[in-house]
Protein backbone atom coordinates (compact mmCIF):
# COMPACT_ATOMS: atom_id res chain seq x y z
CA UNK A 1 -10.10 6.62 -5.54
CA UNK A 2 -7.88 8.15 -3.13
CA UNK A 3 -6.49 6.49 0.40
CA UNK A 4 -7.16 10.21 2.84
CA UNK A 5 -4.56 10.40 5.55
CA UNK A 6 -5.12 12.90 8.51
CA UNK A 7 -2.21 14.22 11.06
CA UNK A 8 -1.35 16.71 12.94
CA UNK A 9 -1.01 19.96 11.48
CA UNK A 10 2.97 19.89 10.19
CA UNK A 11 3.55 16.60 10.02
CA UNK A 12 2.28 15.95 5.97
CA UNK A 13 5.69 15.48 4.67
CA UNK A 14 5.97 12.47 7.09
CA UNK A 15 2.74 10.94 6.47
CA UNK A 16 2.95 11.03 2.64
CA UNK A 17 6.82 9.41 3.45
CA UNK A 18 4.33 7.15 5.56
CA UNK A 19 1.78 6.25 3.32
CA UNK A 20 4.40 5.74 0.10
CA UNK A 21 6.17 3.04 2.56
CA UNK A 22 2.81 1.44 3.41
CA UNK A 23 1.66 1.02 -0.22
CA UNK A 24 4.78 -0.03 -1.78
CA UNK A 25 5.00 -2.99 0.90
CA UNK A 26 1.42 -3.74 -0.13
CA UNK A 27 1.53 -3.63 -3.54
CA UNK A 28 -0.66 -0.74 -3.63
CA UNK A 29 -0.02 1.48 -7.25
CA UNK A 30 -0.36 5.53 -7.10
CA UNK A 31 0.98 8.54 -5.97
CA UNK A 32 0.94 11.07 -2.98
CA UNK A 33 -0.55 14.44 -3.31
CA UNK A 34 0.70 16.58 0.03
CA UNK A 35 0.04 20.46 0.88
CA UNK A 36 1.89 21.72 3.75
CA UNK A 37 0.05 22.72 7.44
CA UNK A 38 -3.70 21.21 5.88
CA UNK A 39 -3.43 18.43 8.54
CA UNK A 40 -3.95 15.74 5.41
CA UNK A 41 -2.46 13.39 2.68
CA UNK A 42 -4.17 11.87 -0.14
CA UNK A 43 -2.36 9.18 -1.80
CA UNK A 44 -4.36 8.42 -5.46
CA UNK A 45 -4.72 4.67 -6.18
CA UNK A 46 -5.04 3.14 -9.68
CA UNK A 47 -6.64 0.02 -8.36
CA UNK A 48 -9.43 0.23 -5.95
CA UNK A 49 -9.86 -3.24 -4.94
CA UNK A 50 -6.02 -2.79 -3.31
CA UNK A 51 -6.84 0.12 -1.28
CA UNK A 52 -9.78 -1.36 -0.02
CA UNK A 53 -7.94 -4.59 1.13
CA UNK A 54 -5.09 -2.33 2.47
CA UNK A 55 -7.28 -0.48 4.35
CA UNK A 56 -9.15 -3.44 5.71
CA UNK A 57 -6.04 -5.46 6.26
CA UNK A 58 -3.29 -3.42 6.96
CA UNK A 59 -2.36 -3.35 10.83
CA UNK A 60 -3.30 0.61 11.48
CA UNK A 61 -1.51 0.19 14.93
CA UNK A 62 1.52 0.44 12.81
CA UNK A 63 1.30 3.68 11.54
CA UNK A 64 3.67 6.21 13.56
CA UNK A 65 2.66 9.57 11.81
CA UNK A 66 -1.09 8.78 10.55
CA UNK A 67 -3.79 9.76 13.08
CA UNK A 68 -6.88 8.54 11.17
CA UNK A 69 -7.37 7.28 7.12
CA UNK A 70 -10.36 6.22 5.04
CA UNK A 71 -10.89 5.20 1.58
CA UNK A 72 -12.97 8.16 -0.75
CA UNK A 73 -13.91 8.76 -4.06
CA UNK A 74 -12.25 12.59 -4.04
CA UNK A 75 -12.23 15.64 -2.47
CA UNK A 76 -15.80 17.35 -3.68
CA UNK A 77 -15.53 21.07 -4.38
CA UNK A 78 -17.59 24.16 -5.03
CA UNK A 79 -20.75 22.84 -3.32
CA UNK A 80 -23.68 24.91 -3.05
CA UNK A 81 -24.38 26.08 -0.14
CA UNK A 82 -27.88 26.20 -0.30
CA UNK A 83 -27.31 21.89 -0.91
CA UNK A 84 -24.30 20.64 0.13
CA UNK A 85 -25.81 17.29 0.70
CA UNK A 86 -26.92 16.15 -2.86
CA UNK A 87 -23.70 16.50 -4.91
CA UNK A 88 -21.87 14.58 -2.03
CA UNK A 89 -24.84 12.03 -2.25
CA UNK A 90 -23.91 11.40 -5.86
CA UNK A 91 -20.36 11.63 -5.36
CA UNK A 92 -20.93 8.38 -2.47
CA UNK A 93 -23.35 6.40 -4.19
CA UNK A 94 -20.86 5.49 -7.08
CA UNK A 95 -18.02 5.11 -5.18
CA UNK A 96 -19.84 2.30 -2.63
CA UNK A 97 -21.11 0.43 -5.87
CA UNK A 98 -17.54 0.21 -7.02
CA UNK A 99 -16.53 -1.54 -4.25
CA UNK A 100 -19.42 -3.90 -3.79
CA UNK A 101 -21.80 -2.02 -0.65
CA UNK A 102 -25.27 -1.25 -0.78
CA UNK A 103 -24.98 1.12 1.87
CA UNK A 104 -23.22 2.17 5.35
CA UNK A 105 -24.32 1.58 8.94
CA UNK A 106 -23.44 5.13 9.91
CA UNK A 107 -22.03 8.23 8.87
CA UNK A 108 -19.60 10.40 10.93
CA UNK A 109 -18.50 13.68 10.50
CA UNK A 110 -14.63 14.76 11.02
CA UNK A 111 -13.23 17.54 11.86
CA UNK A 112 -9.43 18.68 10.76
CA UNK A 113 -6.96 19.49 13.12
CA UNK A 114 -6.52 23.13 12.15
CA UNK A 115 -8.27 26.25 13.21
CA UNK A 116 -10.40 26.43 9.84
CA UNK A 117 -11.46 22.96 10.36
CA UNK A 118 -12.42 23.59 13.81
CA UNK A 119 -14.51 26.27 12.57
CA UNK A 120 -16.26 23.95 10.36
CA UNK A 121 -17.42 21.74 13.07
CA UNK A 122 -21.36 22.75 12.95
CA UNK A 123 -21.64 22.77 9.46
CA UNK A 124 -20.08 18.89 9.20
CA UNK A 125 -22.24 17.55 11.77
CA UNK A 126 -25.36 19.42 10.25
CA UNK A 127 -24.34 17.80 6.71
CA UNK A 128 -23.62 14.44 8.12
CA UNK A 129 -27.08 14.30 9.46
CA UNK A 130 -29.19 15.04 6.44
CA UNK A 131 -26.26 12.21 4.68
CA UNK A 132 -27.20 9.86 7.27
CA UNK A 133 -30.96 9.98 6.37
CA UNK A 134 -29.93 9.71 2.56
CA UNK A 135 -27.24 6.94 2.86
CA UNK A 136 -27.58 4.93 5.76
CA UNK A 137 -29.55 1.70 5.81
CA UNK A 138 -30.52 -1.25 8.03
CA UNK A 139 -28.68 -3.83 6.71
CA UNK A 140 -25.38 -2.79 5.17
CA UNK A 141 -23.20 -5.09 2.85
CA UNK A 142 -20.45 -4.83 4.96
CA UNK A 143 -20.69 -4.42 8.74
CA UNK A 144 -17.35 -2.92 9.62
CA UNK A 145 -17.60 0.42 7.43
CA UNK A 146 -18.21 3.54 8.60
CA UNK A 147 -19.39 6.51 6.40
CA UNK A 148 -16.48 9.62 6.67
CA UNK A 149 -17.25 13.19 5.79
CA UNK A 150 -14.61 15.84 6.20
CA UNK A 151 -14.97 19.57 5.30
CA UNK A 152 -11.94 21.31 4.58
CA UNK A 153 -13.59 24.45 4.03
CA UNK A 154 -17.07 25.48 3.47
CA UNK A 155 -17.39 24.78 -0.70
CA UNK A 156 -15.10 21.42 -0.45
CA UNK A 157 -15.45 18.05 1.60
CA UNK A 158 -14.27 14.53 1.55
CA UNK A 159 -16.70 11.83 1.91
CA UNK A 160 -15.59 8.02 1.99
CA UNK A 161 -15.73 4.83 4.73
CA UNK A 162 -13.29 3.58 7.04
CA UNK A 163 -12.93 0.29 8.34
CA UNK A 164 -14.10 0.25 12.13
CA UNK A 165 -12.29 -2.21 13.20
CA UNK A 166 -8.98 -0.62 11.84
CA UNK A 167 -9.02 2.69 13.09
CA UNK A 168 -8.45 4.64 15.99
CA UNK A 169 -11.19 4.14 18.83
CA UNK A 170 -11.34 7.94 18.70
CA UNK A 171 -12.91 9.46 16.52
CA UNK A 172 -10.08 11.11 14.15
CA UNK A 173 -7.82 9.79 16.67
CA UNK A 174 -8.79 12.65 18.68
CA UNK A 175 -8.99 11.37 22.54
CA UNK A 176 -11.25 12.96 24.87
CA UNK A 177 -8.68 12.83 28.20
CA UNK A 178 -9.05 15.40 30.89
CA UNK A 179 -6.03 17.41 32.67
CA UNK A 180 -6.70 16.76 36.56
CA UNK A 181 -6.03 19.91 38.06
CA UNK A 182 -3.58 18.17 40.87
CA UNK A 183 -1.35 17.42 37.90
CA UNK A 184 2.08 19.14 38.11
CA UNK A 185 2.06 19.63 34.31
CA UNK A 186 0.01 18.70 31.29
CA UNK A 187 2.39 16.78 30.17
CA UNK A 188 1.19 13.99 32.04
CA UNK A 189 -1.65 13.52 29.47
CA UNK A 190 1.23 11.99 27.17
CA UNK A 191 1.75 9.20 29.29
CA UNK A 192 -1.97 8.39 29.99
CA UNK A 193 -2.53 8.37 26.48
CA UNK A 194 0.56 6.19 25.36
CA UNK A 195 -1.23 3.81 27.70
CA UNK A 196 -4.46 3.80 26.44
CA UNK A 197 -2.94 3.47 22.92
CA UNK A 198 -0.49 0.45 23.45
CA UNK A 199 -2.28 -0.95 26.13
CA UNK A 200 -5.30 -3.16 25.93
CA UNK A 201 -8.08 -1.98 28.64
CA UNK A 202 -8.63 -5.28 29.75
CA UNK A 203 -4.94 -5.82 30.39
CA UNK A 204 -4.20 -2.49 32.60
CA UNK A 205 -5.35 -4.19 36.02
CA UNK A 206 -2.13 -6.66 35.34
CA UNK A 207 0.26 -4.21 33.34
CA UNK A 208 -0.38 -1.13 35.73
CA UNK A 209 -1.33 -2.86 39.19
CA UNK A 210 -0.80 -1.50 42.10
CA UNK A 211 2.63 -1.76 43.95
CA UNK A 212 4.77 -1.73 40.69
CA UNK A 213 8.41 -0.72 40.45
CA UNK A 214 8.76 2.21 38.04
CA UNK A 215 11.86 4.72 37.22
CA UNK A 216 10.90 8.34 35.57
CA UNK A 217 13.79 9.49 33.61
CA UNK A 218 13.42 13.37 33.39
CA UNK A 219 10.80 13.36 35.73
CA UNK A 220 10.38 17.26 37.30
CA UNK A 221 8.11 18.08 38.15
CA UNK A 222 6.44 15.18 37.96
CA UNK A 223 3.52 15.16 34.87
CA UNK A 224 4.82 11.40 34.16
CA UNK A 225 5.37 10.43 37.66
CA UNK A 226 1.83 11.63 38.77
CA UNK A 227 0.22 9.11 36.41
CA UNK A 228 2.63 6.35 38.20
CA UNK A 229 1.45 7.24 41.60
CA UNK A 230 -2.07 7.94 40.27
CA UNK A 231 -1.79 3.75 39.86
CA UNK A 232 -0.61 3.26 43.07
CA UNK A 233 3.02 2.40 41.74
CA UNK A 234 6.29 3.00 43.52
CA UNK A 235 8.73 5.67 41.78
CA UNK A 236 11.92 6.63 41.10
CA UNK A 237 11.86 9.99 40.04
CA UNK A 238 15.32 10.84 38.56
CA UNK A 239 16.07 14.21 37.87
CA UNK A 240 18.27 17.57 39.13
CA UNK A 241 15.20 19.80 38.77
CA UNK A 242 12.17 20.02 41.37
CA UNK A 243 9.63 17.48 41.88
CA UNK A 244 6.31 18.86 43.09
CA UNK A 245 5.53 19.07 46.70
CA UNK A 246 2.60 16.87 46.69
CA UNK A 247 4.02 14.00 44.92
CA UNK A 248 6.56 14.12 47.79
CA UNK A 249 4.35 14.05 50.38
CA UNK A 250 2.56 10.75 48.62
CA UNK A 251 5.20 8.65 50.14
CA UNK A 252 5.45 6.51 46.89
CA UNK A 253 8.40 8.98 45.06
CA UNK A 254 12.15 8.93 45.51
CA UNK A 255 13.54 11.73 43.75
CA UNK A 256 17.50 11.24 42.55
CA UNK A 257 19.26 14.31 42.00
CA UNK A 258 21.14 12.80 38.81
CA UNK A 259 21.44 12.88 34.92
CA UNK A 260 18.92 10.42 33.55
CA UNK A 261 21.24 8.85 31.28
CA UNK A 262 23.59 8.03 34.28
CA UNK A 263 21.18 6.76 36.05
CA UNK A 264 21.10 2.70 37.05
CA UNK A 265 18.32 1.69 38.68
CA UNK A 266 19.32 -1.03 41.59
CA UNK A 267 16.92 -3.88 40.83
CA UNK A 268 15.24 -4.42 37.60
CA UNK A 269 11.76 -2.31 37.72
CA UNK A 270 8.44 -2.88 35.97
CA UNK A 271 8.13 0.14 34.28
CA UNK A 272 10.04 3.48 32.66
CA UNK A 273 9.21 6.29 31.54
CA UNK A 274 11.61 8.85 29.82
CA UNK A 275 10.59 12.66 28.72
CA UNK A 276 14.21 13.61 28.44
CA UNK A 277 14.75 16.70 25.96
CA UNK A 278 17.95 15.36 23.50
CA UNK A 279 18.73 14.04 20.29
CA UNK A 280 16.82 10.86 20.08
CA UNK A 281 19.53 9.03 18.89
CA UNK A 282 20.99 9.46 22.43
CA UNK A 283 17.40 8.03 23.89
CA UNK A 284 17.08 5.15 21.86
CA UNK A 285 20.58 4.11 22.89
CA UNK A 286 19.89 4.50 25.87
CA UNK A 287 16.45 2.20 26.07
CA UNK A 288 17.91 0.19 24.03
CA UNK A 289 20.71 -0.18 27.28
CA UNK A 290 17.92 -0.62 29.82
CA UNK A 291 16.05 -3.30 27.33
CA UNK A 292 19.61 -5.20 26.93
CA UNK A 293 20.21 -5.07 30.56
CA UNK A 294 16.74 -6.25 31.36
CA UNK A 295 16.28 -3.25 33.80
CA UNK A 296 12.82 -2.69 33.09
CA UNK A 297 10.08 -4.73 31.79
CA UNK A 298 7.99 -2.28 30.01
CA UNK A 299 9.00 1.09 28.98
CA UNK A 300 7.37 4.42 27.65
CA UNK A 301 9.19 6.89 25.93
CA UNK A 302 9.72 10.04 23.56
CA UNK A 303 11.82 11.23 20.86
CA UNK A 304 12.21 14.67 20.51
CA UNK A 305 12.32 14.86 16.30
CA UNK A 306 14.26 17.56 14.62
CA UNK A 307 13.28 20.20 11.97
CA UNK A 308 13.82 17.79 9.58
CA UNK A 309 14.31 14.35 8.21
CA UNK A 310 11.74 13.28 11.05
CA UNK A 311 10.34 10.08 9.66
CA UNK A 312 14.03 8.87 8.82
CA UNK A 313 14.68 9.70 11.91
CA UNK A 314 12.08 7.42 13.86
CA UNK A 315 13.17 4.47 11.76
CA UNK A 316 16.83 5.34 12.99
CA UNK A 317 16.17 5.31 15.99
CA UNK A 318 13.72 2.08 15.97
CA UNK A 319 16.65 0.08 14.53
CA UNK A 320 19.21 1.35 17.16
CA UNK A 321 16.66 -0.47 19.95
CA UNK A 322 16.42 -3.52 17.83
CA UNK A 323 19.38 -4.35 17.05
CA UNK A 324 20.37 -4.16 20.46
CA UNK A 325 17.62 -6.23 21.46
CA UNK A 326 18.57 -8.80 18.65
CA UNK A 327 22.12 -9.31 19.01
CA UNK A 328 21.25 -10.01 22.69
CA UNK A 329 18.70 -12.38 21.66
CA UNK A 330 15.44 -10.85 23.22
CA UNK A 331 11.99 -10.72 21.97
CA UNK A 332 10.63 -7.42 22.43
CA UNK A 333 7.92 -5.78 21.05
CA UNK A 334 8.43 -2.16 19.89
CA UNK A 335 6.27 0.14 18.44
CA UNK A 336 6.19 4.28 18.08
CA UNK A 337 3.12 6.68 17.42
CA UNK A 338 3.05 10.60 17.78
CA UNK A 339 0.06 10.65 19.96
CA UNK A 340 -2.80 13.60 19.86
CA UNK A 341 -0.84 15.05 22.62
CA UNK A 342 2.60 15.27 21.14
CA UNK A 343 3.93 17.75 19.33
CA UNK A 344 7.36 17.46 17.85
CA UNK A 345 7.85 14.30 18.48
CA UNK A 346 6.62 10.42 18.89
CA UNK A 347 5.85 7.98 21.75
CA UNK A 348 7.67 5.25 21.71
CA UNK A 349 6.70 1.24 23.61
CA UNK A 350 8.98 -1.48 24.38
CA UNK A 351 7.64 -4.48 25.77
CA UNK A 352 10.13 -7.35 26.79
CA UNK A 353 9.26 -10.46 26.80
């Protein structure tokens, strides 16, 4: 049985760093099989019953580098194409008596974030159907799986089950957001997706209401600041390039002409936000200043990662905020996650409390 990992394309040598952490915590026996730019990690257990409670159990808002994961018996290879679906039939059948399930509620099909798995869209969704028909039934063993079937080229595909309730709420991890054409940059889909990802929906009308306070560190020209005034917020835009025109005109910006990591904002705010290009040492030190200082009470951020060493890196950088935040004797939450709509680099959350 193998734990399947999936991530942006790049990024394997960080999830199999990832998933090696995760297991050893856990308890979890096996090794890591990684191929550079595939977009996925298997890691091969010895005992399935552990990978199925890790799986189940294991907090998946926790993972920084891994998008999606699911539990399978194997990558299948050389299918037929004239009948994909039967050897991947009898490939699945085993593997759900192993652990205990009669059968899945439903059956999705995934695509890879690479231009050959793209390709392989159609045929996945077209395979996944005739599965469903063969697999699914009406009342499954276990309500929270979710049947997983991911070609990674058109002889070879994964099948397995995920836990629902563990997961992404996007399929893959893939969010559907759209770029509003009034936005200065698309860059402002970051922040609207850090949002959606460390922010409950039902808690948005009390942690982004109207009339907020927030600073943009780095702002021009103004992809971040846009979703702050999109929310009716009041902004602080802090940086020596150009803001755009229309976000001027809103009334709710203030644009400082300074270096964001001079920058003191004069009353504590409710939010920042910080897309500052530097070594992300220099960032977290400095949210870890505005957390000590109580300047803000929320705060969205990024890390620029370098060409290597990235997932040492994050964990760096997470203990320079924390142990800030400790010695000062703050509870905080803090979390990081390279979003769908990063690219070298992760989002980071602080919430103080």
């Amino acid at each position: 049985m193998e734990i399947v990992a999936l991530c942006r394309i790049g990024f394997e040598k960080e999830v199999a760093a990832e998933l090696v952490d995760v297991c050893g915590l856990q308890d979890v026996a096996g090794y890591v099989k990684a191929k550079a730019d595939t977009g996925y990690v298997q890691f091969v257990v010895q005992q399935p019953e552990q990978a199925f409670a890790l799986l189940r159990d294991y907090p998946f808002e926790e993972l920084i580098f891994i998008r999606h994961w699911f539990l399978s018996p194997g990558l299948e290879e050389d299918l037929n194409p004239a009948d994909r679906v039967t050897p991947l039939k009898l490939r699945m059948l085993p593997f759900l008596a192993d652990l205990g399930q009669a059968g899945l509620r439903s059956i999705e099909s995934i695509v890879l974030d690479t231009n050959d798995g793209k390709a392989l869209s159609r045929l996945a969704k077209g395979v996944a159907h005739h599965l469903h028909k063969a697999m699914v039934v009406d009342k499954p063993t276990e309500h929270g799986l979710r049947g997983q079937l991911v070609f990674t080229s058109g002889q070879a595909a994964f099948t397995g089950l995920c836990f629902i309730q563990n997961v992404s709420p996007w399929t893959a991890g893939v969010p559907r957001l759209r770029l509003a054409k009034e936005a200065p940059s698309r860059a402002t889909l970051k922040l609207e997706e850090a949002w959606h990802h460390f922010i409950p929906a039902k808690k948005w009308d009390t942690r982004l209401a109207p009339s907020m306070k927030a600073v943009d560190l780095g702002a021009a020209p103004g992809g971040w600041t846009w979703q702050l005034v999109r929310r009716s917020m009041f902004v602080d835009a802090v940086d020596n390039g150009p803001m755009a025109p229309a976000l001027m005109d809103s009334g709710q910006v203030r644009h400082h002409l300074v270096d964001g990591f001079a920058y003191q904002p004069a009353k504590p705010v409710d939010w920042l936000v910080c897309d500052i290009a530097d070594k992300p040492s220099k960032v977290a030190s400095m949210i870890a200043r505005w957390g000590r200082e109580r300047w803000c009470r929320e705060a969205v951020f990024n890390l620029k990662l370098p060409m290597k060493q990235r997932y040492q890196e994050v964990h760096k950088c997470k203990a320079i905020i924390v142990d800030a935040l400790e010695d000062a004797g703050i509870q905080h939450q803090l979390r990081f996650k390279q979003l769908y709509h990063d690219r070298e680099e992760v989002t980071g959350h602080l919430q103080l409390f």
